[in-house]
N, C-alpha and C. Protein backbone atom coordinates (compact mmCIF):
# COMPACT_ATOMS: atom_id res chain seq x y z
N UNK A 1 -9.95 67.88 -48.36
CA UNK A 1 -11.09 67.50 -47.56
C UNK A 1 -10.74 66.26 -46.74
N UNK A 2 -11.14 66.13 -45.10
CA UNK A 2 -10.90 64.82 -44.31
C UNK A 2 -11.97 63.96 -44.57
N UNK A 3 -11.29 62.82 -44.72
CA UNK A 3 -11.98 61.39 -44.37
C UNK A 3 -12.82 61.12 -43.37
N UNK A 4 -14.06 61.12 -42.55
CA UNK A 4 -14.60 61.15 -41.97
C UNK A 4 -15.21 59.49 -41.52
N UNK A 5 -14.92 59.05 -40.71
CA UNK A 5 -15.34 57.59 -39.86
C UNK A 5 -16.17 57.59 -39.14
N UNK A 6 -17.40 57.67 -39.01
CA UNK A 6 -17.94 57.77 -37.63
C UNK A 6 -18.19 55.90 -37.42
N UNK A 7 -18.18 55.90 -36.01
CA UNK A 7 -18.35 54.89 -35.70
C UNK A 7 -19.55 54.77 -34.48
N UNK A 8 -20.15 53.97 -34.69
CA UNK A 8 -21.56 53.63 -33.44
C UNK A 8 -21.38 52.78 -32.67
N UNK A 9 -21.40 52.48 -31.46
CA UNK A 9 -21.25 51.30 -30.76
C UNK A 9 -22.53 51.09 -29.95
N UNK A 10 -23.34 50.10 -30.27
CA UNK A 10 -24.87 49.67 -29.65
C UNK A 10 -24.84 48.68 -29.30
N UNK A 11 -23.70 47.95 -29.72
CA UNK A 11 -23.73 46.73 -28.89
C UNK A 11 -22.77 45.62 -28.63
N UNK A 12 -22.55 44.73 -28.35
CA UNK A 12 -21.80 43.75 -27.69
C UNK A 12 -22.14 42.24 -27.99
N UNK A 13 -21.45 41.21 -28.45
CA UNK A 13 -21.72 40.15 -28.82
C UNK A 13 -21.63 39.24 -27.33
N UNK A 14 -22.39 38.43 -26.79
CA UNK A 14 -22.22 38.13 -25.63
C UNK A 14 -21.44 36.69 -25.91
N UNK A 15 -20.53 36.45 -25.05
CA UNK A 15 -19.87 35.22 -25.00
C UNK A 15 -20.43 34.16 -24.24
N UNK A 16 -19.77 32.74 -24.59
CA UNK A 16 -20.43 31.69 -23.79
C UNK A 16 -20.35 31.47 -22.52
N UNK A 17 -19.50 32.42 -21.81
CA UNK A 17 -19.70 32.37 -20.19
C UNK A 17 -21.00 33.36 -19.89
N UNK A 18 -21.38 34.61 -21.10
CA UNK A 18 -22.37 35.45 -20.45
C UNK A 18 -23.74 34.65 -20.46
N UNK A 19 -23.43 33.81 -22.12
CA UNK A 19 -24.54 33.28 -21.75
C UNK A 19 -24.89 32.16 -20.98
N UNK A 20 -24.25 31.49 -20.89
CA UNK A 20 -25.00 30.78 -19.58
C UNK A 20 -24.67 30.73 -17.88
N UNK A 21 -24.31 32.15 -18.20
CA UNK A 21 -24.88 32.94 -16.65
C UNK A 21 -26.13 33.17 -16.83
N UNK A 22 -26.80 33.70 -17.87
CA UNK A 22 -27.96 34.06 -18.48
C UNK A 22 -28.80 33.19 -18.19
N UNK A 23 -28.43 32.05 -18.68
CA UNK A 23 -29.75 30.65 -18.57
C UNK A 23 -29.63 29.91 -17.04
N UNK A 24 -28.62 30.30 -16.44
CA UNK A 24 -28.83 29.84 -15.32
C UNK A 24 -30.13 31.07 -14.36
N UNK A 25 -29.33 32.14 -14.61
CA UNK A 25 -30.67 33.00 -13.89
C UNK A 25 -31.83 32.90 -14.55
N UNK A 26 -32.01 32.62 -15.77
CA UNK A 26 -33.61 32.16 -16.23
C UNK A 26 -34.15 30.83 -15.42
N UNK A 27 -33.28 30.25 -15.71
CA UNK A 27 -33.83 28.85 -14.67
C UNK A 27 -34.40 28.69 -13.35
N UNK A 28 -33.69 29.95 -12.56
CA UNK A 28 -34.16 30.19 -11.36
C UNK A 28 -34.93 31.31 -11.03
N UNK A 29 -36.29 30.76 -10.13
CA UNK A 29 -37.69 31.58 -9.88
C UNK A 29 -37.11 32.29 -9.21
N UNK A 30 -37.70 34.01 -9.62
CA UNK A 30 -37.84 34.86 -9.20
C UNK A 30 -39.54 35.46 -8.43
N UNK A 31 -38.92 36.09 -7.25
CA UNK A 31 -40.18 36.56 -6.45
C UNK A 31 -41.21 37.55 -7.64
N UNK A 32 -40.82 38.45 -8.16
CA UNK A 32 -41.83 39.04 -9.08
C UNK A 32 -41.03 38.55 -10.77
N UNK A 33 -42.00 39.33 -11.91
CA UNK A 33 -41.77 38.87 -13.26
C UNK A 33 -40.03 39.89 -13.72
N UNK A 34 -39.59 39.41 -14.56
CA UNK A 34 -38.16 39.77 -15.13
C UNK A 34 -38.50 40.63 -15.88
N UNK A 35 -37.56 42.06 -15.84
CA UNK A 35 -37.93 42.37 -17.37
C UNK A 35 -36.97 42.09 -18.28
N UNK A 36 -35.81 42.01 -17.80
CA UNK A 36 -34.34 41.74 -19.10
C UNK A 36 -33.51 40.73 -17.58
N UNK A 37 -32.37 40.75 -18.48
CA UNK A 37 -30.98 40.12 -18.11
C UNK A 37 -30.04 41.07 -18.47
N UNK A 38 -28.81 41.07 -17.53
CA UNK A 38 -28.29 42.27 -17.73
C UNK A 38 -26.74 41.37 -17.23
N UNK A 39 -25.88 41.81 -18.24
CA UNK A 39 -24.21 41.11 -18.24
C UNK A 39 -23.30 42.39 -18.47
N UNK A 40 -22.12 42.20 -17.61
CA UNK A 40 -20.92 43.21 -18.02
C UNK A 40 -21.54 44.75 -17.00
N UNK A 41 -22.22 44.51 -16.27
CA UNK A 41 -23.21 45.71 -15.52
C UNK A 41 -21.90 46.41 -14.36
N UNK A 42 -21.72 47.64 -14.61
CA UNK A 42 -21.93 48.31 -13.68
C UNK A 42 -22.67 49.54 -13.12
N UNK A 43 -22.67 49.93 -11.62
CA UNK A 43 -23.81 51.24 -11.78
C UNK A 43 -22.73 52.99 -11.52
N UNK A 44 -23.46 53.62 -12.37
CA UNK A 44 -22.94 54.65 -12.19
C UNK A 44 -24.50 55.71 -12.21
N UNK A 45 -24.42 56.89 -11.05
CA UNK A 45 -25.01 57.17 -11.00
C UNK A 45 -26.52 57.22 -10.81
N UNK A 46 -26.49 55.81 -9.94
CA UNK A 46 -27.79 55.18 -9.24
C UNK A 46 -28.35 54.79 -10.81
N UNK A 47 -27.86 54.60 -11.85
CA UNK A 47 -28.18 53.65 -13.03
C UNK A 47 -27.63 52.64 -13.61
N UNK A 48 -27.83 51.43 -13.54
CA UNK A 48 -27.60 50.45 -13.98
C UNK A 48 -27.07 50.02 -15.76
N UNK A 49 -25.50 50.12 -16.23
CA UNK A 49 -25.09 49.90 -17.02
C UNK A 49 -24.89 49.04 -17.92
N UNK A 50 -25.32 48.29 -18.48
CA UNK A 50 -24.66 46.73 -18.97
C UNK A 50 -25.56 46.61 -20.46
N UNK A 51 -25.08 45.12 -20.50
CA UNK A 51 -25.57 44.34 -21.97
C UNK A 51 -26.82 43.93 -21.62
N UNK A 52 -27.68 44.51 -22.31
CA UNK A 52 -29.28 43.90 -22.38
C UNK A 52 -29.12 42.33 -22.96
N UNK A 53 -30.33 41.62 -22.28
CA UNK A 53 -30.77 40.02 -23.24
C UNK A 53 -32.30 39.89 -22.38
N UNK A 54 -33.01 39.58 -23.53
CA UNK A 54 -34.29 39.22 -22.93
C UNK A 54 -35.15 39.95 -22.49
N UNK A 55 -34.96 41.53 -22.97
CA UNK A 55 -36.08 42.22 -22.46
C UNK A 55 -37.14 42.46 -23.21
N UNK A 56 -38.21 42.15 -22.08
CA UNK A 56 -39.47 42.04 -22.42
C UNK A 56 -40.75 43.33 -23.09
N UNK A 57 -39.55 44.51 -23.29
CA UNK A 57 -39.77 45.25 -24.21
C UNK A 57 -39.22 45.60 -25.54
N UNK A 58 -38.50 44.70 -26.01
CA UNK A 58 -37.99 44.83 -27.19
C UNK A 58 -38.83 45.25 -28.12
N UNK A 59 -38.56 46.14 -29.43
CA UNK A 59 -39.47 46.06 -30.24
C UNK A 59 -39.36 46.37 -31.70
N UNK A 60 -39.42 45.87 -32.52
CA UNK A 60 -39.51 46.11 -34.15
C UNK A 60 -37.91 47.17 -34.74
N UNK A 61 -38.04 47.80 -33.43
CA UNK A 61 -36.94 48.79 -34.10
C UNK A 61 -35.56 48.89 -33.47
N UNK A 62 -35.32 47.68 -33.01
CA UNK A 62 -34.16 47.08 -32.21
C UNK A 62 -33.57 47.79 -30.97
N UNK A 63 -35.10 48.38 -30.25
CA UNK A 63 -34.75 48.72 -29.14
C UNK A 63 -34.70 47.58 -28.18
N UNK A 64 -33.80 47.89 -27.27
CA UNK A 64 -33.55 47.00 -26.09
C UNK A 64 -33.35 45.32 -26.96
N UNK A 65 -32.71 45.32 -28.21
CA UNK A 65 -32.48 44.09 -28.54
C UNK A 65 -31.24 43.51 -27.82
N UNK A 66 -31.07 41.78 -28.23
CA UNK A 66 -29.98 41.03 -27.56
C UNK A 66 -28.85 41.61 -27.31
N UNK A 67 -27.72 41.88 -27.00
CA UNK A 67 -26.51 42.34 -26.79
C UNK A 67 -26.23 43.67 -27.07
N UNK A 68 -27.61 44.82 -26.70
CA UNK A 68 -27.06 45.92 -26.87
C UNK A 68 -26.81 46.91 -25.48
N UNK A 69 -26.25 47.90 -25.65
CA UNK A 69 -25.85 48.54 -24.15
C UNK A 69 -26.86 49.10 -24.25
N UNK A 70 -27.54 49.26 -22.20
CA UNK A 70 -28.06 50.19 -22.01
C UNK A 70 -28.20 50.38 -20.83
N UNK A 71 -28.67 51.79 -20.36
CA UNK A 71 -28.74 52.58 -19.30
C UNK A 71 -30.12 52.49 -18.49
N UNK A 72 -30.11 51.93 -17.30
CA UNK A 72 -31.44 51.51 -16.76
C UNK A 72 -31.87 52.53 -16.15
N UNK A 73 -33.15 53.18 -16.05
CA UNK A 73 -33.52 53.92 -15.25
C UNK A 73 -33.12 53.86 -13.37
N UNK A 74 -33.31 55.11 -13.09
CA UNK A 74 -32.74 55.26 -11.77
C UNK A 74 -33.40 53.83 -10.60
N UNK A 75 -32.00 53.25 -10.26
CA UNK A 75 -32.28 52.22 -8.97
C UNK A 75 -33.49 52.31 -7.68
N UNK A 76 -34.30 51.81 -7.65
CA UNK A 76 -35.13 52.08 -6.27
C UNK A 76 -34.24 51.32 -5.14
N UNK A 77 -33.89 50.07 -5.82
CA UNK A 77 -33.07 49.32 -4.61
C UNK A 77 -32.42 47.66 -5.50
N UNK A 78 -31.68 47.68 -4.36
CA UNK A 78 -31.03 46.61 -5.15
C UNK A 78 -31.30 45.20 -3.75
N UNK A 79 -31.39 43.50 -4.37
CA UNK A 79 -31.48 42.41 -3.40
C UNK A 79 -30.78 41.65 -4.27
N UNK A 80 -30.69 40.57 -3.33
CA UNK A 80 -30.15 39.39 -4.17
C UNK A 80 -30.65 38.30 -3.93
N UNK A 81 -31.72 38.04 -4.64
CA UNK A 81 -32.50 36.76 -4.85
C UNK A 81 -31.80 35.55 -5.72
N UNK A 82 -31.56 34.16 -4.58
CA UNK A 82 -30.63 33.25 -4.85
C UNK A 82 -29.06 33.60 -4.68
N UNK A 83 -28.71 33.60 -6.09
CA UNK A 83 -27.60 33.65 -6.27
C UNK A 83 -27.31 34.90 -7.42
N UNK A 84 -28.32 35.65 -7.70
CA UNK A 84 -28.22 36.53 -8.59
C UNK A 84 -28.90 38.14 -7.78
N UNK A 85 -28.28 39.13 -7.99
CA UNK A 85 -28.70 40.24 -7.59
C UNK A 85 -29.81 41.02 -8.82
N UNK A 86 -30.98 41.33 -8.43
CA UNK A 86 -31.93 41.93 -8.63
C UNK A 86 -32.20 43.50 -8.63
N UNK A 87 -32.25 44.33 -9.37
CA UNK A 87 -32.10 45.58 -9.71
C UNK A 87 -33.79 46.31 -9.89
N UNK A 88 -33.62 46.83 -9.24
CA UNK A 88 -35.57 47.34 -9.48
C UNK A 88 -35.80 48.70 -9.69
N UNK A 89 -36.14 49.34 -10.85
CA UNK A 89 -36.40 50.35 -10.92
C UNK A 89 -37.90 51.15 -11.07
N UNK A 90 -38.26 51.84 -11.52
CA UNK A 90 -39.62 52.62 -11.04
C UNK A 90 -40.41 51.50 -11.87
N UNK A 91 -40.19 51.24 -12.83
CA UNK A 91 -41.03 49.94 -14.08
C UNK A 91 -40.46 48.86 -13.88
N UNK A 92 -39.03 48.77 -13.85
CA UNK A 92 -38.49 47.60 -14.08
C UNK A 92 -38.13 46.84 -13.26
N UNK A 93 -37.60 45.37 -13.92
CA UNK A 93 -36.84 44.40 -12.72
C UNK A 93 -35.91 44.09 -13.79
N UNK A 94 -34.43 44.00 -13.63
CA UNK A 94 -33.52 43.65 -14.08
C UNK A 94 -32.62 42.14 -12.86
N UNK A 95 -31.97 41.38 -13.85
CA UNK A 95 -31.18 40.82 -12.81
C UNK A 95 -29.53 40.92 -13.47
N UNK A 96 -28.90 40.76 -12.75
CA UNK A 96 -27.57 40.71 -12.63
C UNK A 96 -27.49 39.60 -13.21
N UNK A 97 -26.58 39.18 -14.57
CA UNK A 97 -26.01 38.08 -14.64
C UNK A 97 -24.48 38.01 -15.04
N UNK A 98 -23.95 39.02 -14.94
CA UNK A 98 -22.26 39.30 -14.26
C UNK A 98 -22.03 40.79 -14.09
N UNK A 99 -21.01 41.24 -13.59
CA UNK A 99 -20.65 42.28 -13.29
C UNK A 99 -19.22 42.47 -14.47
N UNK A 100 -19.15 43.72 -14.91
CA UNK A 100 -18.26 44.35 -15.49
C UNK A 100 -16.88 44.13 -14.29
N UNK A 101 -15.56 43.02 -15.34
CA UNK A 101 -15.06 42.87 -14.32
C UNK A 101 -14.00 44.25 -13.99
N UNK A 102 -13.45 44.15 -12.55
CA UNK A 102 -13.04 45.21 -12.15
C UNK A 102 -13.34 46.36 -10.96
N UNK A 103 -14.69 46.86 -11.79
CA UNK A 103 -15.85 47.74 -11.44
C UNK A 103 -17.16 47.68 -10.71
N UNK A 104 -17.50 46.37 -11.47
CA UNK A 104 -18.93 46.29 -11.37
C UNK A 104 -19.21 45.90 -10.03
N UNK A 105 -18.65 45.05 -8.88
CA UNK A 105 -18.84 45.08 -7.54
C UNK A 105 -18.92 45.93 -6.82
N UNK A 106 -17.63 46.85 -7.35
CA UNK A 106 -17.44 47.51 -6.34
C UNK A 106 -18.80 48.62 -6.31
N UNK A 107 -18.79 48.84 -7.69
CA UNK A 107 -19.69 49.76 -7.99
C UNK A 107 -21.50 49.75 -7.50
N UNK A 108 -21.76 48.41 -7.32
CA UNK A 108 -22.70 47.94 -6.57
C UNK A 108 -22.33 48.21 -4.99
N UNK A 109 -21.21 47.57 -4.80
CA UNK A 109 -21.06 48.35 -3.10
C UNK A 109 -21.68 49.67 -2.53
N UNK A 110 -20.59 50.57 -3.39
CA UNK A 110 -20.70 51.77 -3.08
C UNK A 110 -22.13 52.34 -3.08
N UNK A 111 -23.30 52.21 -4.17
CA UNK A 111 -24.22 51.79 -4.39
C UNK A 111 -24.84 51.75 -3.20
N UNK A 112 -24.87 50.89 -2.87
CA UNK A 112 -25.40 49.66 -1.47
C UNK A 112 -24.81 50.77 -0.23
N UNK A 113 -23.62 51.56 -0.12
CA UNK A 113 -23.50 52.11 0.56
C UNK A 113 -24.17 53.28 1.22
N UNK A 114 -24.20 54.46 -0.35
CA UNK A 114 -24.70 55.29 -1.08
C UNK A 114 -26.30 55.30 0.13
N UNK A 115 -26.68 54.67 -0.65
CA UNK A 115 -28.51 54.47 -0.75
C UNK A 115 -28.70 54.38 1.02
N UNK A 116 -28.49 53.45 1.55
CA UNK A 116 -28.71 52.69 3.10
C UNK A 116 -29.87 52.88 3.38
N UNK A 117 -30.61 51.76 2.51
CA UNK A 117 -31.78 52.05 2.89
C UNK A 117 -32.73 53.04 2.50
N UNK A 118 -32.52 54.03 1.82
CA UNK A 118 -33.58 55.33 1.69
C UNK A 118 -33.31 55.09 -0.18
N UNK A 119 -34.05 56.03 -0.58
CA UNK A 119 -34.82 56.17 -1.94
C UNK A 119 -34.01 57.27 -2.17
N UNK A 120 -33.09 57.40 -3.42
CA UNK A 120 -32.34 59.00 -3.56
C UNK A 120 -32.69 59.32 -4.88
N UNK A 121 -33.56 60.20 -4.98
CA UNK A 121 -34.37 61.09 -6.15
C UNK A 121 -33.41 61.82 -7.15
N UNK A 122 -33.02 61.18 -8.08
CA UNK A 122 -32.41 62.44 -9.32
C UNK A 122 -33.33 63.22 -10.04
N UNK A 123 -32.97 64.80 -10.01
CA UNK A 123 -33.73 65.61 -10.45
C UNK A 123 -33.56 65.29 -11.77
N UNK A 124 -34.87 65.20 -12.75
CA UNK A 124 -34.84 65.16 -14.31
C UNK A 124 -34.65 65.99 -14.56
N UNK A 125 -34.15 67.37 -14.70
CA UNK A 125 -33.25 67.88 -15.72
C UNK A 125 -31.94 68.10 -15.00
N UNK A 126 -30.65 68.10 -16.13
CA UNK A 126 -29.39 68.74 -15.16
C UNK A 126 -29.27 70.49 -15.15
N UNK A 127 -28.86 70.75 -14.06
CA UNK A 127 -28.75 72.43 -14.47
C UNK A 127 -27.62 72.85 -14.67
């Protein structure tokens, strides 16, 4: 009989450069309310990838807790208020507080390319 390992990965311990990228974008006013902070982000598939902190839906059952990965609902548009880029989706407001290095720019580019301006609808189911 095999030995069997499964392994889970939910999350990510954030380091002291993520976090105080973190507290610097808390520090600075945003035009509407935050819902999280988001580190190590890139987008794939008009969804926003990274390490959650601070979202304002966390709850009892360690959803959306400190340093775990997650997948943001589909982008309406992306700005960059200050010095931090702002992610807005149908509920949410996320901000950028680093990019996955490597990827994560570019991946916002293309993004930024992608979109130009218009709203691009993913069908909820795949076929």
């Amino acid at each position: 009989m095999l030995n069997t390992i499964t392994v889970e990965l939910h999350g990510k311990r954030l380091t002291d450069f993520h976090l105080k990228r973190i507290a610097r974008a808390d520090a600075q006013p945003f035009e509407e309310p935050i819902t999280a902070y988001l580190s190590d982000v890139f987008i794939s598939s008009f969804s926003a990838i990274g390490v959650v902190f601070g979202h304002k839906r966390r709850d009892e059952l360690g959803r959306f807790a400190d340093g775990h990965f997650v997948r943001t609902s589909e982008i309406c548009f992306a700005k960059k208020e200050g010095k931090f880029w702002v992610l807005t989706t149908l509920n949410s407001r996320y901000v950028v507080a680093t990019f996955k290095r490597g990827i994560g720019r570019t991946s916002l580019k293309v993004f930024l390319r992608a979109r130009q301006g218009r709203y691009v609808f993913t069908p909820p189911a795949l076929q």
